[in-house]
N, C-alpha and C. Protein backbone atom coordinates (compact mmCIF):
# COMPACT_ATOMS: atom_id res chain seq x y z
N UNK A 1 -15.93 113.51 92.82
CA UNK A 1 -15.18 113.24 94.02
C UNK A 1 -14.48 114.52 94.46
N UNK A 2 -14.86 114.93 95.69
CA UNK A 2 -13.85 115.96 96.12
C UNK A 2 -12.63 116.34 96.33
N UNK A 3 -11.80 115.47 96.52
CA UNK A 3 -10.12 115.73 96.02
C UNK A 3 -9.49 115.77 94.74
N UNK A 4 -10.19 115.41 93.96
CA UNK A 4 -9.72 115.38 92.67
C UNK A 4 -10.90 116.62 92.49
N UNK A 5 -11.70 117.23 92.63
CA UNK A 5 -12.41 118.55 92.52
C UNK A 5 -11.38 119.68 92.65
N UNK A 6 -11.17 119.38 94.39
CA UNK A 6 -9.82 120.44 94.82
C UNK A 6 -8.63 120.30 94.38
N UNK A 7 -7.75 119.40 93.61
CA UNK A 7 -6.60 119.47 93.19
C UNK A 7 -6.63 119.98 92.05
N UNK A 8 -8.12 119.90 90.99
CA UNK A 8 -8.05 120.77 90.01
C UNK A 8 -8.10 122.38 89.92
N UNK A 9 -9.06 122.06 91.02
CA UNK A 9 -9.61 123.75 91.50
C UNK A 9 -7.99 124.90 91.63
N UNK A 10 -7.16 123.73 92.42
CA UNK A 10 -5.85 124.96 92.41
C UNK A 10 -5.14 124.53 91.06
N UNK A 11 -5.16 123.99 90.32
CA UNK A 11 -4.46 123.77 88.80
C UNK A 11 -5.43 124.54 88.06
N UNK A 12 -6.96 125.03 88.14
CA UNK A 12 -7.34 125.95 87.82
C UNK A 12 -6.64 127.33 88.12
N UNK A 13 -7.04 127.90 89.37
CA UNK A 13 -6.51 128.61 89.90
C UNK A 13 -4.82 129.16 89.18
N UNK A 14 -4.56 128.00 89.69
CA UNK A 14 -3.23 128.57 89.03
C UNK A 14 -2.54 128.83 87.92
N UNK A 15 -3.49 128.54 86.91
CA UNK A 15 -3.04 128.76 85.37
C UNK A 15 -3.72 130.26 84.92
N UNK A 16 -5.21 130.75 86.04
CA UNK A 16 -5.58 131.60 85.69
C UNK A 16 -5.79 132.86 86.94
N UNK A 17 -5.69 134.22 85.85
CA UNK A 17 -5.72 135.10 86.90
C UNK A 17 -6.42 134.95 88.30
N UNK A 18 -8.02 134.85 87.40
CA UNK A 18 -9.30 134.73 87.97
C UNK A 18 -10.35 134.40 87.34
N UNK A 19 -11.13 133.59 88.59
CA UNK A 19 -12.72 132.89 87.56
C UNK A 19 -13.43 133.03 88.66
N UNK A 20 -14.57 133.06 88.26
CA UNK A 20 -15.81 133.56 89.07
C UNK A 20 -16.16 131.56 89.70
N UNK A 21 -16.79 131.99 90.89
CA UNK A 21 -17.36 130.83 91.53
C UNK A 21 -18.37 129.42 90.92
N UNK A 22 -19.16 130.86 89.98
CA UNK A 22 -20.44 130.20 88.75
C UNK A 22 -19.45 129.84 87.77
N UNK A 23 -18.44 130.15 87.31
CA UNK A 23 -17.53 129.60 86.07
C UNK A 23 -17.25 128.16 86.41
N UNK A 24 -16.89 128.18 87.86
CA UNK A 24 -16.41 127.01 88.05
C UNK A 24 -17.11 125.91 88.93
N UNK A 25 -18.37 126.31 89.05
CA UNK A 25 -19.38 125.83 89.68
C UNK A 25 -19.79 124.60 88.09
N UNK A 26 -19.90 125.38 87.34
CA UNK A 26 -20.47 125.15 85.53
C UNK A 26 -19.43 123.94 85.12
N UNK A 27 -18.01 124.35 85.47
CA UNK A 27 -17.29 123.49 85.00
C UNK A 27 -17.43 121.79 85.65
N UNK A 28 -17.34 122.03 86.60
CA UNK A 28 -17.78 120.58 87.75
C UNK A 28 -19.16 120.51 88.13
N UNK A 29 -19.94 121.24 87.51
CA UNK A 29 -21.58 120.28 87.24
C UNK A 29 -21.65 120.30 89.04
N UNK A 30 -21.25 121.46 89.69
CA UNK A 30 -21.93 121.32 91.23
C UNK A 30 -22.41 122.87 91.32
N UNK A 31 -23.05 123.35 92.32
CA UNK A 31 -23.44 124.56 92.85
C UNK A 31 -22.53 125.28 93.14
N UNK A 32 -22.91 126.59 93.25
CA UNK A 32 -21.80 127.78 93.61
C UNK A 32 -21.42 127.46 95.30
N UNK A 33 -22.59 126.90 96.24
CA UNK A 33 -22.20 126.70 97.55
C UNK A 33 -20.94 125.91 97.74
N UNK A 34 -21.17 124.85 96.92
CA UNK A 34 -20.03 123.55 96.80
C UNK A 34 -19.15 124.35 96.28
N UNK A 35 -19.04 124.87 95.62
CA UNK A 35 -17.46 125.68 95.22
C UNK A 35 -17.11 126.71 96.55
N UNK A 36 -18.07 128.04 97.23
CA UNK A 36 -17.71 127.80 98.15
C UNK A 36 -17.31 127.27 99.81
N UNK A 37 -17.81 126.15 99.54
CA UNK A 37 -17.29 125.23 100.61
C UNK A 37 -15.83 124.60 100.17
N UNK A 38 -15.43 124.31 99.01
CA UNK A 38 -14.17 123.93 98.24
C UNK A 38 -13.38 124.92 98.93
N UNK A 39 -13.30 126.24 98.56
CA UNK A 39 -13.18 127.45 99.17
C UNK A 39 -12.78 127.13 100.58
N UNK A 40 -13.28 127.09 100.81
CA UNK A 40 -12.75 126.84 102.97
C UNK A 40 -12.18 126.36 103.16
N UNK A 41 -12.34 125.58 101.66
CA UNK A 41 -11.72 123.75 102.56
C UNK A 41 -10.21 123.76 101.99
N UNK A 42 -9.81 124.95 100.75
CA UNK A 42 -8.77 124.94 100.38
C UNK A 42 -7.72 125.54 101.49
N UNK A 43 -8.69 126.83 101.37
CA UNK A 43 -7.86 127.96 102.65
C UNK A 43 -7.67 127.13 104.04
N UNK A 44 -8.43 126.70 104.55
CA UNK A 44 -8.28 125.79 105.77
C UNK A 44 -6.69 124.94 105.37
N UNK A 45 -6.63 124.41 104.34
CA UNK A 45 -5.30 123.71 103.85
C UNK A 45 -4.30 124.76 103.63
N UNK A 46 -4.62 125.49 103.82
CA UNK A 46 -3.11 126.31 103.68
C UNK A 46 -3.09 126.78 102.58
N UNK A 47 -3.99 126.99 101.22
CA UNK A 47 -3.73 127.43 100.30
C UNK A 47 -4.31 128.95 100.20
N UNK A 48 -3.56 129.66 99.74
CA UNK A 48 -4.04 131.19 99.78
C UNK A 48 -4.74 131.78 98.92
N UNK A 49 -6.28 131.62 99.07
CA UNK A 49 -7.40 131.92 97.97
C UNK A 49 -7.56 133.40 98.88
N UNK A 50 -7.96 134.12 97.75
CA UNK A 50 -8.09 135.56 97.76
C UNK A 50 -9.25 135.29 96.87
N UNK A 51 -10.54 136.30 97.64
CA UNK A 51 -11.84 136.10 96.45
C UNK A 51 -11.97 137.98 96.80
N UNK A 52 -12.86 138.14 95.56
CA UNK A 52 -13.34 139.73 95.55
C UNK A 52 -14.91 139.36 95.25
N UNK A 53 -15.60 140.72 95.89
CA UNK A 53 -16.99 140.32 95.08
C UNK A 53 -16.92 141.45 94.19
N UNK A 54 -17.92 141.16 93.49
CA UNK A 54 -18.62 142.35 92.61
C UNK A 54 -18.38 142.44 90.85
N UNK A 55 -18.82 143.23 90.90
CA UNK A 55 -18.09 143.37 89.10
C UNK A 55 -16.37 143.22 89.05
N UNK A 56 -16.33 142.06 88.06
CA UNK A 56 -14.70 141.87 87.74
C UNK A 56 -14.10 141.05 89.01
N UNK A 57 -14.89 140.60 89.77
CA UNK A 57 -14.92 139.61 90.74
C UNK A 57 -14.34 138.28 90.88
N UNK A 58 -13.94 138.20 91.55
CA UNK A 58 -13.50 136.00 91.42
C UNK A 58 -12.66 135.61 92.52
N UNK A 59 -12.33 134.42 92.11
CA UNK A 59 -11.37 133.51 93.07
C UNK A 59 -9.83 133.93 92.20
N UNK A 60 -9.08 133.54 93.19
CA UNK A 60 -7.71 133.80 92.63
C UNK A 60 -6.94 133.48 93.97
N UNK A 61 -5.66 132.84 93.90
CA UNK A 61 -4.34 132.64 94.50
C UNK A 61 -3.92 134.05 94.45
N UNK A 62 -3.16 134.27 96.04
CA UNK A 62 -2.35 135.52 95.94
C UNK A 62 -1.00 135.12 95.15
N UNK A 63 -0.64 136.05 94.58
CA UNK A 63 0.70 136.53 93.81
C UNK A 63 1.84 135.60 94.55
N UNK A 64 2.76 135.26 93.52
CA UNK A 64 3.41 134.25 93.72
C UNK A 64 3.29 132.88 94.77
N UNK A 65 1.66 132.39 94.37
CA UNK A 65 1.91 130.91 95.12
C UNK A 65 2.66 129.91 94.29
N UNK A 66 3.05 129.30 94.83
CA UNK A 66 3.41 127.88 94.08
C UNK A 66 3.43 126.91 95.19
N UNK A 67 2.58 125.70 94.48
CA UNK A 67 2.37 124.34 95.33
C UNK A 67 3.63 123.92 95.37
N UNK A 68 3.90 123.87 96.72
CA UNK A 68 4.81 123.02 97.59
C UNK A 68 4.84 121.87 97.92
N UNK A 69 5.36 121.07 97.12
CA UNK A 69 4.95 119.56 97.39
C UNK A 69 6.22 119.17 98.56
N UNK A 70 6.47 119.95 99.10
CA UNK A 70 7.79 119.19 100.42
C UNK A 70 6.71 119.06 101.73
N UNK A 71 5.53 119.56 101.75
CA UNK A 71 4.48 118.98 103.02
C UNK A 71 3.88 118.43 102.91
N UNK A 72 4.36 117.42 101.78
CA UNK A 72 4.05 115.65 101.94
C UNK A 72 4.91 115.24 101.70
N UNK A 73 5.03 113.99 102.89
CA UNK A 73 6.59 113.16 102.84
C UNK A 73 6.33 112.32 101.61
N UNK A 74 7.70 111.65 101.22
CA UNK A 74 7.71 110.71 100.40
C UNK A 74 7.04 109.71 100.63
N UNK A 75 6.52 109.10 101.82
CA UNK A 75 5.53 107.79 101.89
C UNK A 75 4.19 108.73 101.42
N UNK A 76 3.82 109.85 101.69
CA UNK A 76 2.24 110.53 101.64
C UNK A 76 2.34 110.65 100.50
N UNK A 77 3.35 111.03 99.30
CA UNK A 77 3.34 110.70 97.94
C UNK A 77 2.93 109.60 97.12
N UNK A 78 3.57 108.87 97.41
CA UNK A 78 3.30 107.39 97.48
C UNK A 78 2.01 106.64 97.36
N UNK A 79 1.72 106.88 99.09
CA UNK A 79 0.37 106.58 98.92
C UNK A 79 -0.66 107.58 98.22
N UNK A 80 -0.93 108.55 98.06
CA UNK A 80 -1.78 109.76 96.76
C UNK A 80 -1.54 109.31 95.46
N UNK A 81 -0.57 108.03 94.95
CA UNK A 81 -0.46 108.25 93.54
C UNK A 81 -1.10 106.83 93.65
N UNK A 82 -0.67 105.53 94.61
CA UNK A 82 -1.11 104.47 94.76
C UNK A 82 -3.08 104.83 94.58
N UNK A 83 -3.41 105.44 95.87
CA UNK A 83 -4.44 105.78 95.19
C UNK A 83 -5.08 106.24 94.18
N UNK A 84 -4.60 107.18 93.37
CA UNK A 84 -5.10 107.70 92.25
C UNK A 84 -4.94 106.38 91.80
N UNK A 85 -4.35 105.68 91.33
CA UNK A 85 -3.64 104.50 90.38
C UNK A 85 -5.01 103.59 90.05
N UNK A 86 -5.61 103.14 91.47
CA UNK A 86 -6.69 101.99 91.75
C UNK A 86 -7.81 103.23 91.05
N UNK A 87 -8.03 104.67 91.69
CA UNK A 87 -9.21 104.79 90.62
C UNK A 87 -9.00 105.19 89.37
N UNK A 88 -8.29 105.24 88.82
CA UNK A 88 -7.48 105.98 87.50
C UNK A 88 -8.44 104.21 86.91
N UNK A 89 -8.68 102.99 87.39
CA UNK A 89 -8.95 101.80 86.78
C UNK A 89 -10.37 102.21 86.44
N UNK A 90 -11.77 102.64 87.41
CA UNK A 90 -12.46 102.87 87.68
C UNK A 90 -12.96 103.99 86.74
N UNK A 91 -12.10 105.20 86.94
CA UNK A 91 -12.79 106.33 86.17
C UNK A 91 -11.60 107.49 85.69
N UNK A 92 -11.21 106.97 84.60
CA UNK A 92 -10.39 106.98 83.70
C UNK A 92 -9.87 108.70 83.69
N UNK A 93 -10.76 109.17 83.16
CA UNK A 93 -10.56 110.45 82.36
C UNK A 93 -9.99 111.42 83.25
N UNK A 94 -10.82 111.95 84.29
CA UNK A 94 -10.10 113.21 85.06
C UNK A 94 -9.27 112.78 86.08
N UNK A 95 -9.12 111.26 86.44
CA UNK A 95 -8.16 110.09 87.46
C UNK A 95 -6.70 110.50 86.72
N UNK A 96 -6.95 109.94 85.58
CA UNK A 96 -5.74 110.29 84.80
C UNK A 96 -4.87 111.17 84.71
N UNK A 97 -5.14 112.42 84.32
CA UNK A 97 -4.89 114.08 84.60
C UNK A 97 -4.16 114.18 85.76
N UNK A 98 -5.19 113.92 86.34
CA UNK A 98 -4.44 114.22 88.43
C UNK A 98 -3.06 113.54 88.58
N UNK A 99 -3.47 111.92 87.55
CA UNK A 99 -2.60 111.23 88.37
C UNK A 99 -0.93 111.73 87.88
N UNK A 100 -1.04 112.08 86.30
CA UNK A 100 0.01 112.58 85.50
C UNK A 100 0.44 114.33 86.06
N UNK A 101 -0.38 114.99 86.43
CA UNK A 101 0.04 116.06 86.84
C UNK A 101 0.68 115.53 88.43
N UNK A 102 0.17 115.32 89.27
CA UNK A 102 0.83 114.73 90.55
C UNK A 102 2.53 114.14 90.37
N UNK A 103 2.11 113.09 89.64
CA UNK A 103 3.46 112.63 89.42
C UNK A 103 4.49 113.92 88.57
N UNK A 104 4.06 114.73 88.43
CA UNK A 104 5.18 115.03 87.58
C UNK A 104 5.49 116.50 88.47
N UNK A 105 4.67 116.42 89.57
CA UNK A 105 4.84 117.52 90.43
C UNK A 105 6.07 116.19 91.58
N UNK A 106 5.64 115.45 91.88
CA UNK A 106 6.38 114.78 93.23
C UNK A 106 7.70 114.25 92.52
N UNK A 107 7.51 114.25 90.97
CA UNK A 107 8.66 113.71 90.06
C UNK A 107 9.07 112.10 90.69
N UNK A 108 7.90 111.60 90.42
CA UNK A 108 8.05 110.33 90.48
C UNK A 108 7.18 109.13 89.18
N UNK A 109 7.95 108.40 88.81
CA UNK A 109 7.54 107.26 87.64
C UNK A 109 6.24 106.80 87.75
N UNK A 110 5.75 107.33 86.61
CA UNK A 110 4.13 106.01 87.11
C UNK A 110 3.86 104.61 86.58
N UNK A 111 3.85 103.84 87.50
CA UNK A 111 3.93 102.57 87.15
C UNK A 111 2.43 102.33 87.43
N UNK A 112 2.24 101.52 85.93
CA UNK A 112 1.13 100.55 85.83
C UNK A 112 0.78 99.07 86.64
N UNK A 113 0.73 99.59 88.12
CA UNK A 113 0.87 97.94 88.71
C UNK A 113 -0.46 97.20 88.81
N UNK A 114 -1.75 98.28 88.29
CA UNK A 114 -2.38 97.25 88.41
C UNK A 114 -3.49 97.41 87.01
N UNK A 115 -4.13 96.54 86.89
CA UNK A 115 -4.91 96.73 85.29
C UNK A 115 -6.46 95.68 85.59
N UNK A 116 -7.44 96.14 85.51
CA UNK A 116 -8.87 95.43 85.99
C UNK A 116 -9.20 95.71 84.57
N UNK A 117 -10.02 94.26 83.89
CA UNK A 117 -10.42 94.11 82.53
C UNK A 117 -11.87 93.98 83.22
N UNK A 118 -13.15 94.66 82.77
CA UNK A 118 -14.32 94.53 83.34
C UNK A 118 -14.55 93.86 81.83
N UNK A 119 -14.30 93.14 81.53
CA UNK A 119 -15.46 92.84 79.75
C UNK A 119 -15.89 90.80 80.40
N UNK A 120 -16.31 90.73 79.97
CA UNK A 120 -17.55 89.74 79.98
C UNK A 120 -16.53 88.31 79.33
């Protein structure tokens, strides 16, 4: 899924200097195009990707970004965690992550409101 692609992509990003397009193409099992189209689609959002080519090359955030979570209101919070929540039921593993890093970026409680038992 592509938002949960791109919200990792800058929690990538931001833990590391720099990674090449194929590093992270490898990591999410998609093509280097799809990473950069991610790419556009980050910068188009306002996030400040700086890429180099060549030897010693990569993606990287300019120097001192930090995600700003004040350009989403408290209802757009809300609803981003509500959603994660319903697929966090669905597909557990990297739903999860997002949903615990999110919340602990908007610093809000995660409540378990809903729980789907698929067993027979």
């Amino acid at each position: 899924m592509q938002i949960n692609r791109l919200f990792e992509i800058i929690y990538i990003l931001m833990g590391k200097e720099r990674i090449t397009a194929k590093a992270l193409a490898e990591h999410f099992d998609v093509s280097r195009q799809t990473i950069c189209h991610d790419m556009d689609t980050l910068s188009i959002a306002g996030i400040p990707i700086y890429t180099q080519k060549g030897k010693g090359g990569g993606i990287s955030l300019l120097p001192n970004f930090v995600l700003n979570k004040s350009i989403l209101g408290e209802h757009e919070q809300g609803e981003i965690l509500s959603a994660l929540q319903g697929l966090s039921n669905v597909k557990t593993d990297a739903t999860n992550q997002i949903l615990q890093k999110l919340s602990t970026i908007f610093n809000k409680n995660m409540t378990n409101w809903l729980e789907v038992d698929y067993s027979g």
